[in-house]
C-alpha atoms as a PDB file:
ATOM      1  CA  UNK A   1      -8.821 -21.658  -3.283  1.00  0.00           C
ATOM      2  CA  UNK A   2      -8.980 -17.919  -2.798  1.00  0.00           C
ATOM      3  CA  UNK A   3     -12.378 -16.357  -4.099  1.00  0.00           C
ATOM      4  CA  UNK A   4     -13.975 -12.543  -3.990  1.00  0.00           C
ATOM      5  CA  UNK A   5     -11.614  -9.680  -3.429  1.00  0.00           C
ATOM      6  CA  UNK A   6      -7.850 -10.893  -2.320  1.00  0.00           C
ATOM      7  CA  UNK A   7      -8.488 -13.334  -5.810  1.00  0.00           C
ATOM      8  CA  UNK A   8      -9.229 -10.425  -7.594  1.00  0.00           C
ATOM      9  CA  UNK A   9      -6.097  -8.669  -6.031  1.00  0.00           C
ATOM     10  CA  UNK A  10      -3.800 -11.284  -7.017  1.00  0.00           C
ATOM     11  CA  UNK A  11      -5.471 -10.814 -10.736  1.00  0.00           C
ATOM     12  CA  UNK A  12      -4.785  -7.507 -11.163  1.00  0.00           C
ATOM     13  CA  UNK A  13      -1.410  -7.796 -10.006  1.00  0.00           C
ATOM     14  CA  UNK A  14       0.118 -10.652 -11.825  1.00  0.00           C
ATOM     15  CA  UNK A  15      -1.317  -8.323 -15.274  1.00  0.00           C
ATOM     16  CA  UNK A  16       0.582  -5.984 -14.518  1.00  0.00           C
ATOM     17  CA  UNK A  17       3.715  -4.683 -16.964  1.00  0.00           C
ATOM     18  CA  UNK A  18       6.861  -3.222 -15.899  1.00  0.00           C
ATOM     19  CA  UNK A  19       8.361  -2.866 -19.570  1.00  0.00           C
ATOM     20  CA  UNK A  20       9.107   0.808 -20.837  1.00  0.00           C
ATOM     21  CA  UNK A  21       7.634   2.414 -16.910  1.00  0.00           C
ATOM     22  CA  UNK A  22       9.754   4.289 -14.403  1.00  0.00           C
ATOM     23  CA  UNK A  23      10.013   2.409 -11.022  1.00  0.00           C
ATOM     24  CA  UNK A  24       7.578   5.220  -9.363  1.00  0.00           C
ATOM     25  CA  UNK A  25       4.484   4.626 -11.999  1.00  0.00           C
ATOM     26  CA  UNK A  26       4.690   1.242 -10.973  1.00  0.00           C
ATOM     27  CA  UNK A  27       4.732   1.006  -7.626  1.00  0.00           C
ATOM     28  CA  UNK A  28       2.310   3.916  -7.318  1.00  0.00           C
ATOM     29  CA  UNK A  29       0.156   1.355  -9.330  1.00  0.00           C
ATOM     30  CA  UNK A  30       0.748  -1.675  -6.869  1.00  0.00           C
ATOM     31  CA  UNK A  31      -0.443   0.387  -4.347  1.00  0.00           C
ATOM     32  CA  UNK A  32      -3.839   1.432  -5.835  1.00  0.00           C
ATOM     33  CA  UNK A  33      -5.039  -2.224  -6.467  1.00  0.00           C
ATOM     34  CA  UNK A  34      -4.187  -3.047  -3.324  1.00  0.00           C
ATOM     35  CA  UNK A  35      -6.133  -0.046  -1.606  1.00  0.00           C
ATOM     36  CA  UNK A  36      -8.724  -1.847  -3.742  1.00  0.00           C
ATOM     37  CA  UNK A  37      -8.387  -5.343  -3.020  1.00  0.00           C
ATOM     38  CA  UNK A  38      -7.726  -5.753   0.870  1.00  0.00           C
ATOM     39  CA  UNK A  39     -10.467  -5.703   3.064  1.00  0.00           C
ATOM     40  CA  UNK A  40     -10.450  -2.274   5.365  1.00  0.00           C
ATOM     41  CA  UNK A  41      -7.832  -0.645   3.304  1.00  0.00           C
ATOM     42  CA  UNK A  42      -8.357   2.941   3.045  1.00  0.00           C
ATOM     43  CA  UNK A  43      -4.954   3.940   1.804  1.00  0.00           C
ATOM     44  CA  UNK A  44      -2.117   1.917   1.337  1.00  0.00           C
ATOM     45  CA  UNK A  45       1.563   2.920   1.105  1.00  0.00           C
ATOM     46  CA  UNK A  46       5.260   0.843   0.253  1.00  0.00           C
ATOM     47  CA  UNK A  47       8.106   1.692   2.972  1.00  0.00           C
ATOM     48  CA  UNK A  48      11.448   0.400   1.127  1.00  0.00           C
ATOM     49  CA  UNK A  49      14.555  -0.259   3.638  1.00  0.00           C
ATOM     50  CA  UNK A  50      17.581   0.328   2.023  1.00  0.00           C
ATOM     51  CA  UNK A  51      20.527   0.122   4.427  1.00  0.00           C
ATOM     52  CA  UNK A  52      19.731   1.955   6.919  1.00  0.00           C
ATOM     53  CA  UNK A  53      17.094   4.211   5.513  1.00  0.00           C
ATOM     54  CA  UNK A  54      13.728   3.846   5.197  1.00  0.00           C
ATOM     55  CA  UNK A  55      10.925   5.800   2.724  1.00  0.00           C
ATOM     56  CA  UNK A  56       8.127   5.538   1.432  1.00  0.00           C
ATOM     57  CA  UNK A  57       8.266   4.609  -2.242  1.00  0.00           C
ATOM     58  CA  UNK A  58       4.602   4.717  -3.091  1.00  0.00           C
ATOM     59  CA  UNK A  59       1.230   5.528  -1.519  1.00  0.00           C
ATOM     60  CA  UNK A  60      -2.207   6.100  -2.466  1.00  0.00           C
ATOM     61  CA  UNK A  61      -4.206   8.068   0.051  1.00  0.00           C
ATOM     62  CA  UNK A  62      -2.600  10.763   1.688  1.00  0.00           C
ATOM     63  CA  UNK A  63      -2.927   9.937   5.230  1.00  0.00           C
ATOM     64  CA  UNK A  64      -0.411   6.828   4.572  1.00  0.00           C
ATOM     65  CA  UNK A  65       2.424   9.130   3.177  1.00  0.00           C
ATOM     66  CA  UNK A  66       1.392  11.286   6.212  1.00  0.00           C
ATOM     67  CA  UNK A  67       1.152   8.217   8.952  1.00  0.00           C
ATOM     68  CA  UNK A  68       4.573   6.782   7.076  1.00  0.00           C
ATOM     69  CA  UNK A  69       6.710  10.101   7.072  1.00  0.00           C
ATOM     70  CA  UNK A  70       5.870  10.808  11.457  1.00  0.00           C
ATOM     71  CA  UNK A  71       7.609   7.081  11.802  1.00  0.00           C
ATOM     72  CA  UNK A  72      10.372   8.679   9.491  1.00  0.00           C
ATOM     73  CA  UNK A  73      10.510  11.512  11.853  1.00  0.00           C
ATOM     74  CA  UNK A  74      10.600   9.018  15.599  1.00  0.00           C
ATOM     75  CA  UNK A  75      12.602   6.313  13.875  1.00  0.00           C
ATOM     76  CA  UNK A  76      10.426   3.885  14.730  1.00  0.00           C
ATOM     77  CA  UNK A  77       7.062   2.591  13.943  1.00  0.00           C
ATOM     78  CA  UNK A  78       4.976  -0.924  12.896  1.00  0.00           C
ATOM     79  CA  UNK A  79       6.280   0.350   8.957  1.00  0.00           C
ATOM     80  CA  UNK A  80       9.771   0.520  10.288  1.00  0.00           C
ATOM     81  CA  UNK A  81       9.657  -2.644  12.416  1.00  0.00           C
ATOM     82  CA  UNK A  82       7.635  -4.910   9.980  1.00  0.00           C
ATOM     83  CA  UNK A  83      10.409  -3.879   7.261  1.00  0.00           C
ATOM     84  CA  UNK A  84      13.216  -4.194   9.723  1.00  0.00           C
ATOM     85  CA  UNK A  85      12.302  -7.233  11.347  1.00  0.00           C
ATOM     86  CA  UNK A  86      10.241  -9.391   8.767  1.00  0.00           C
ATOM     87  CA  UNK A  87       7.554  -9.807  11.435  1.00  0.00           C
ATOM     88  CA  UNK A  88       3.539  -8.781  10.692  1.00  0.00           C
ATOM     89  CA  UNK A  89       2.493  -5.558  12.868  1.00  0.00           C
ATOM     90  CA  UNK A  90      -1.245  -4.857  13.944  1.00  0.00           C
ATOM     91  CA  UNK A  91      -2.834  -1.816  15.216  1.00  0.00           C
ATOM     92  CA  UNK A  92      -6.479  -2.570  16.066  1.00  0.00           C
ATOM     93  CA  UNK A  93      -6.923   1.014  17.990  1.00  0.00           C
ATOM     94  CA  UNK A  94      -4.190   3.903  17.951  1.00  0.00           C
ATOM     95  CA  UNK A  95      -6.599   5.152  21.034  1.00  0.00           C
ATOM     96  CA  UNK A  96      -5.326   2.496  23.102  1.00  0.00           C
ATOM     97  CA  UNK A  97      -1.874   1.070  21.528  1.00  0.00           C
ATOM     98  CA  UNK A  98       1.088   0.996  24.260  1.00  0.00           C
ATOM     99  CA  UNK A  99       3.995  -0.495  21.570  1.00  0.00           C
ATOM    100  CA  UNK A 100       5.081   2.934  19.864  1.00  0.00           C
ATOM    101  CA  UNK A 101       3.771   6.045  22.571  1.00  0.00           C
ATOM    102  CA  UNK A 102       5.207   9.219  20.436  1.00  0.00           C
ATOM    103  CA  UNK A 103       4.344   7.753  17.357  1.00  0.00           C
ATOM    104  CA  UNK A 104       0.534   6.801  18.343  1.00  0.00           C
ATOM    105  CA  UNK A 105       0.368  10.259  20.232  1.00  0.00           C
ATOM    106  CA  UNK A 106       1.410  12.231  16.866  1.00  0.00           C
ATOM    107  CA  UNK A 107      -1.082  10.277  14.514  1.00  0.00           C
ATOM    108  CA  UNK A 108      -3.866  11.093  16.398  1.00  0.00           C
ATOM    109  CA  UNK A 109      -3.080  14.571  16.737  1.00  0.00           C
ATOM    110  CA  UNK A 110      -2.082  14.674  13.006  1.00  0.00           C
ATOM    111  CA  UNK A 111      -3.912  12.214  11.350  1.00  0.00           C
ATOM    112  CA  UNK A 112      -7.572  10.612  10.692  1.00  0.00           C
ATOM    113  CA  UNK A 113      -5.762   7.029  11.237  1.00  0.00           C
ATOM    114  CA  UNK A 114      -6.895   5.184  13.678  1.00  0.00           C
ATOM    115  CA  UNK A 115      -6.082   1.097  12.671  1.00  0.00           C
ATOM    116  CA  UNK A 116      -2.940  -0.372  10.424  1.00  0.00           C
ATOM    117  CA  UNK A 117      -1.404  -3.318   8.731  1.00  0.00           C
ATOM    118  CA  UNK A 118       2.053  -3.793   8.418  1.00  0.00           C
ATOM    119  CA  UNK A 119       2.880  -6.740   6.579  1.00  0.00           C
ATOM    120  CA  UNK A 120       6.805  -7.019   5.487  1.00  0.00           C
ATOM    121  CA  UNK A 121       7.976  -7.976   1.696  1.00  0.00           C
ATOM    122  CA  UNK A 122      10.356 -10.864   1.916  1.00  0.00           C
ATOM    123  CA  UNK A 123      12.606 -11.481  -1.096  1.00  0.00           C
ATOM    124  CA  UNK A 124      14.567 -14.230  -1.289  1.00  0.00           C
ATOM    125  CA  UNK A 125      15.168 -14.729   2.022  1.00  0.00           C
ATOM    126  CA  UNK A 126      15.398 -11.041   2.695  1.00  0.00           C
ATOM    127  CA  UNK A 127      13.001  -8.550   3.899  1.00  0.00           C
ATOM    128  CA  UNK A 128      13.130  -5.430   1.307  1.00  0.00           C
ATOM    129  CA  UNK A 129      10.252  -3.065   3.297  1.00  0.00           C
ATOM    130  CA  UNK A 130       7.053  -3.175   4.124  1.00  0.00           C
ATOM    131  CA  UNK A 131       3.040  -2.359   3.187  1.00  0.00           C
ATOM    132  CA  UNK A 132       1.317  -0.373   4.988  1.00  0.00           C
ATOM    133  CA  UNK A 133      -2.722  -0.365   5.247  1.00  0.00           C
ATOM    134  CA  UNK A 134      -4.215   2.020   7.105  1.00  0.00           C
ATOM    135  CA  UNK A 135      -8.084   3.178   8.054  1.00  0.00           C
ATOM    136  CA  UNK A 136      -9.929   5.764   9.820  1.00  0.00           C
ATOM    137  CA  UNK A 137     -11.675   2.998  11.742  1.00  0.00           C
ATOM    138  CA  UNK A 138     -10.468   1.079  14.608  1.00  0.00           C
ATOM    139  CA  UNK A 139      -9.976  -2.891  14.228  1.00  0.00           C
ATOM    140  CA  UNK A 140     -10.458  -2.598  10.630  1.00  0.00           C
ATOM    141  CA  UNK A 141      -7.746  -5.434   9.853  1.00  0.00           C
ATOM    142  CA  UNK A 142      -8.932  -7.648  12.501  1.00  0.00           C
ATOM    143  CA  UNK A 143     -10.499 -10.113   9.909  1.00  0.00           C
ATOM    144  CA  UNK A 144      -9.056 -13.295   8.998  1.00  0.00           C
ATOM    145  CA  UNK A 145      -9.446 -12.073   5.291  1.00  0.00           C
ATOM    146  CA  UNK A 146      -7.646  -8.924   5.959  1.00  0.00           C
ATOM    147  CA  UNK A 147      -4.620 -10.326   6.820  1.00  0.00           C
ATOM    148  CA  UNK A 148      -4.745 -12.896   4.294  1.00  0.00           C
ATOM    149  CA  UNK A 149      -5.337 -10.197   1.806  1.00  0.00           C
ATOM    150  CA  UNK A 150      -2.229  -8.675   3.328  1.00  0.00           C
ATOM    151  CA  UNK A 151      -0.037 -11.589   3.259  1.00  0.00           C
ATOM    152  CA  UNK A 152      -0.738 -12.638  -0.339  1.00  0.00           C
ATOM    153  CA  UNK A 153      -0.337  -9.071  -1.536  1.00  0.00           C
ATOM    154  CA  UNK A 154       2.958  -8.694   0.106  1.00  0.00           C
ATOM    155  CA  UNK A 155       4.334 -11.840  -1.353  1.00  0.00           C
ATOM    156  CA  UNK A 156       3.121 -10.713  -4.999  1.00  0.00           C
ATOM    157  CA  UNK A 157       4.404  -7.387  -4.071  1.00  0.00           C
ATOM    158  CA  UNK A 158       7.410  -8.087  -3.127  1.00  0.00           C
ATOM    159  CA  UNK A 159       8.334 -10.101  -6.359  1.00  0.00           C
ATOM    160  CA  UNK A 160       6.991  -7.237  -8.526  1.00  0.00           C
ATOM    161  CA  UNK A 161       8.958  -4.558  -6.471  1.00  0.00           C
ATOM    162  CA  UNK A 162      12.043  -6.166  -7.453  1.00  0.00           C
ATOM    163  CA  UNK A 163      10.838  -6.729 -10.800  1.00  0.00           C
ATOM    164  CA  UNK A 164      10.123  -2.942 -10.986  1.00  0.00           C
ATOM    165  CA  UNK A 165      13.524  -2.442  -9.646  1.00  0.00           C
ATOM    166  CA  UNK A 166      15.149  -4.925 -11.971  1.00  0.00           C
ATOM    167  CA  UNK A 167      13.654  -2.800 -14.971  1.00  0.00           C
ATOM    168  CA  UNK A 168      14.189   0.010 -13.981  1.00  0.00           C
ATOM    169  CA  UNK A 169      18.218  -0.877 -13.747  1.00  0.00           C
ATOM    170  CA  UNK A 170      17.864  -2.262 -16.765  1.00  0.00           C
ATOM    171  CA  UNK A 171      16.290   0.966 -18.542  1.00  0.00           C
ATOM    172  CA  UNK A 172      18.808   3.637 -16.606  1.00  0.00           C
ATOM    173  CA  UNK A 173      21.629   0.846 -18.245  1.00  0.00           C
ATOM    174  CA  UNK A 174      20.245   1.017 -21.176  1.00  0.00           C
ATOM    175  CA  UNK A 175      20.136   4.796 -21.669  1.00  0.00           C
ATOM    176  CA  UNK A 176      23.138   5.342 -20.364  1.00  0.00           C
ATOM    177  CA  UNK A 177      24.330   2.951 -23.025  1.00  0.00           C
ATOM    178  CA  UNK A 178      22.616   4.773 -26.141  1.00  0.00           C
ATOM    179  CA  UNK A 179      24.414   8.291 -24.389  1.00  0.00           C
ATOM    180  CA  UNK A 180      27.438   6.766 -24.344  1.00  0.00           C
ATOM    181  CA  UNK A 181      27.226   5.638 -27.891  1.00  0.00           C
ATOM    182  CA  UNK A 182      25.532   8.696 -29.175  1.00  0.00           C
ATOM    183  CA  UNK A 183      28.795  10.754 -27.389  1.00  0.00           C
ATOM    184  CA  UNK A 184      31.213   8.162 -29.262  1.00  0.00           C
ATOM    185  CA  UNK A 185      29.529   9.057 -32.171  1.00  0.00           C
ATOM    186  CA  UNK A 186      29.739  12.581 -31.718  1.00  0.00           C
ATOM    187  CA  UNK A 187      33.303  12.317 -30.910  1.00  0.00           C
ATOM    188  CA  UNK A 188      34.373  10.427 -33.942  1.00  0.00           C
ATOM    189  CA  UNK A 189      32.785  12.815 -36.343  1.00  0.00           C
ATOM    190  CA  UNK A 190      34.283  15.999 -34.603  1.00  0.00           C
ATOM    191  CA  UNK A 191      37.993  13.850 -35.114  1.00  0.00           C
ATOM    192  CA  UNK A 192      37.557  13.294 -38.626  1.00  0.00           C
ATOM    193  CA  UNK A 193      36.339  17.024 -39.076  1.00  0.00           C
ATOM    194  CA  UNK A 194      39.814  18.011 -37.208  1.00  0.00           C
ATOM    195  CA  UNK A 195      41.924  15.640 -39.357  1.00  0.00           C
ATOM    196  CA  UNK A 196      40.365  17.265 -42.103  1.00  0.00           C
ATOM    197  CA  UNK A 197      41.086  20.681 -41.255  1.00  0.00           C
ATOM    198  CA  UNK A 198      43.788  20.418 -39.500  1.00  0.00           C
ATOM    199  CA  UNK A 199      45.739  17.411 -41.790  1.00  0.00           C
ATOM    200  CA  UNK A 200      46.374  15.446 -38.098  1.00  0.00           C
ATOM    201  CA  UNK A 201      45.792  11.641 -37.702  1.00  0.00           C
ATOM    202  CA  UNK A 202      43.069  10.195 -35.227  1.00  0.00           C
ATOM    203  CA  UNK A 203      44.891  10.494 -31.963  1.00  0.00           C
ATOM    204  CA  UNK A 204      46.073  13.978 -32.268  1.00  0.00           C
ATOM    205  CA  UNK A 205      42.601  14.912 -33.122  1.00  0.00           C
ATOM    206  CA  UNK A 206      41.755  13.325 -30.027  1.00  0.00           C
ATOM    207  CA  UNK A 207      44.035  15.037 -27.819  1.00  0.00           C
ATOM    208  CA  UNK A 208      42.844  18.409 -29.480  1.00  0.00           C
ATOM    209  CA  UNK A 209      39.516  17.079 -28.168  1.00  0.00           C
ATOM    210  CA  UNK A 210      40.707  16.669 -24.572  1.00  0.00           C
ATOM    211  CA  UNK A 211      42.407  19.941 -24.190  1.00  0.00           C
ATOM    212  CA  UNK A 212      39.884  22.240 -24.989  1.00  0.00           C
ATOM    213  CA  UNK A 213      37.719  20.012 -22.468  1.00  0.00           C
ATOM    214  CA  UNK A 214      40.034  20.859 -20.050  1.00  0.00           C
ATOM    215  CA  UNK A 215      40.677  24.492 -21.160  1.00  0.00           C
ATOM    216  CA  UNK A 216      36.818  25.348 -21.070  1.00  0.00           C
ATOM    217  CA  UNK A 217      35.931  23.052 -18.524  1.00  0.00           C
ATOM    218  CA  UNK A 218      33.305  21.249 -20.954  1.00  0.00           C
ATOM    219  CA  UNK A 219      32.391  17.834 -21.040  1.00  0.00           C
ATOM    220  CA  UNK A 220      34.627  16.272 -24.150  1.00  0.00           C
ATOM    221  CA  UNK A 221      31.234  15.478 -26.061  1.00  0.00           C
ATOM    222  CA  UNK A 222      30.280  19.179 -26.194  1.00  0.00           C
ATOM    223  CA  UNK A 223      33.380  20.504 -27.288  1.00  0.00           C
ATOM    224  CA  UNK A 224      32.502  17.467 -30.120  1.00  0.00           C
ATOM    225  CA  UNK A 225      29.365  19.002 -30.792  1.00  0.00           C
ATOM    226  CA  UNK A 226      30.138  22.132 -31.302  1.00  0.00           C
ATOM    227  CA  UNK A 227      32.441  21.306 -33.878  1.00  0.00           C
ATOM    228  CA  UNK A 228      30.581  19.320 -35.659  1.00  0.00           C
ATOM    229  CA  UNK A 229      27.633  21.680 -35.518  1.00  0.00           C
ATOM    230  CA  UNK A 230      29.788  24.897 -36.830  1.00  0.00           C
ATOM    231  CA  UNK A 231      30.370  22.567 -39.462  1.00  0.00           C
ATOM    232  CA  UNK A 232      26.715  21.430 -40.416  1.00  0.00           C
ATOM    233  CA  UNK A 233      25.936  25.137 -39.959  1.00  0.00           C
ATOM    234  CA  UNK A 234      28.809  26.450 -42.783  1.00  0.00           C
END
């Protein structure tokens, strides 16, 4: 059973809510409580892999956004190739680490980092990105508890990014469901002020509708507006 801070960790993240947030706020939360809860963290960051393109969804701390964007820049790094390749990527000591020579050279030039986790978020079978822990000292994730902490966060993680995502779909649906019925709306009204005026049925109303969209090069739902505005207004 998993006491102290990774239990803690796994607290804090199974409270969390994804109802009525934007994707960002919540990820930008995930990645607090984890700078909290593993061991050595220092700032913590979420690289997303979508196709071919990776970026960093999420950080807190500004050396990981900086650490994460000179990967961006090489097109590789332990972010990259933990997301990429679903495998767990350690960096006890930038000072002396052979695997990725540009990308070590320009974090130590640029950067107070100096020791990472990589751990990669698997989703049903898939591997969706990767966290990314970093510290200013050396061998800071060395522990066994550090990348246990890791490991358990990027499971939890994982599951709540594509909640996140899954809400956030959901949400961008939704709206664009209420301004599609709100337009509908608007349209209908600015018909039945036409066949009113005008003494035309629905569908020539309609088509009045669609040519002065065309004519003005306005979307049909603010020609409707307007109409039904002038009206309200008289």
């Amino acid at each position: 059973m998993q006491t102290g801070p990774v239990q803690e960790l796994l607290r804090e993240l199974s409270r969390m809510t994804f109802v009525e947030r934007t994707l960002e706020d919540v990820l930008g939360e995930i990645t607090s409580i984890a700078q909290r809860g593993i061991p050595g963290a220092e700032a913590v960051s979420i690289t997303l892999v979508r196709g071919d393109k990776a970026f960093t969804a999420a950080y807190s701390g500004e050396m990981a956004l900086a650490a994460d964007e000179l990967q961006y820049e090489q097109g590789y790094g332990p972010c990259m190739d933990a997301g990429r390749g679903g495998v767990v990527l350690r960096v006890d000591d930038m000072a002396t680490e052979e695997r990725w020579p540009d990308y070590v050279s320009h974090v130590l030039a640029e950067t107070p980092v100096r020791s990472s986790l990589s751990v990669p978020l698997p989703y049903q079978g898939a591997t969706i990105g990767a966290i990314n822990i970093y510290a200013t000292q050396p061998a800071a994730f060395a522990t066994p508890e550090s990348l246990s902490a890791g490991l358990d966060a990027a499971e939890v993680i994982a599951v709540a990014v594509a909640n996140a995502d899954a809400h956030w779909r959901l949400g961008e649906q939704a709206r664009n469901m209420r301004v599609a019925m709100d337009s509908r709306a608007v349209i209908e009204q600015a018909k039945g002020v036409l066949m009113a005026q005008r003494h035309v049925d629905a569908e020539q109303a309609f088509e009045i509708l669609r040519e002065a969209s065309q004519r003005y090069n306005r979307k049909l739902r603010d020609i409707a507006l307007g109409i039904v505005e002038s009206t309200q207004n008289r």
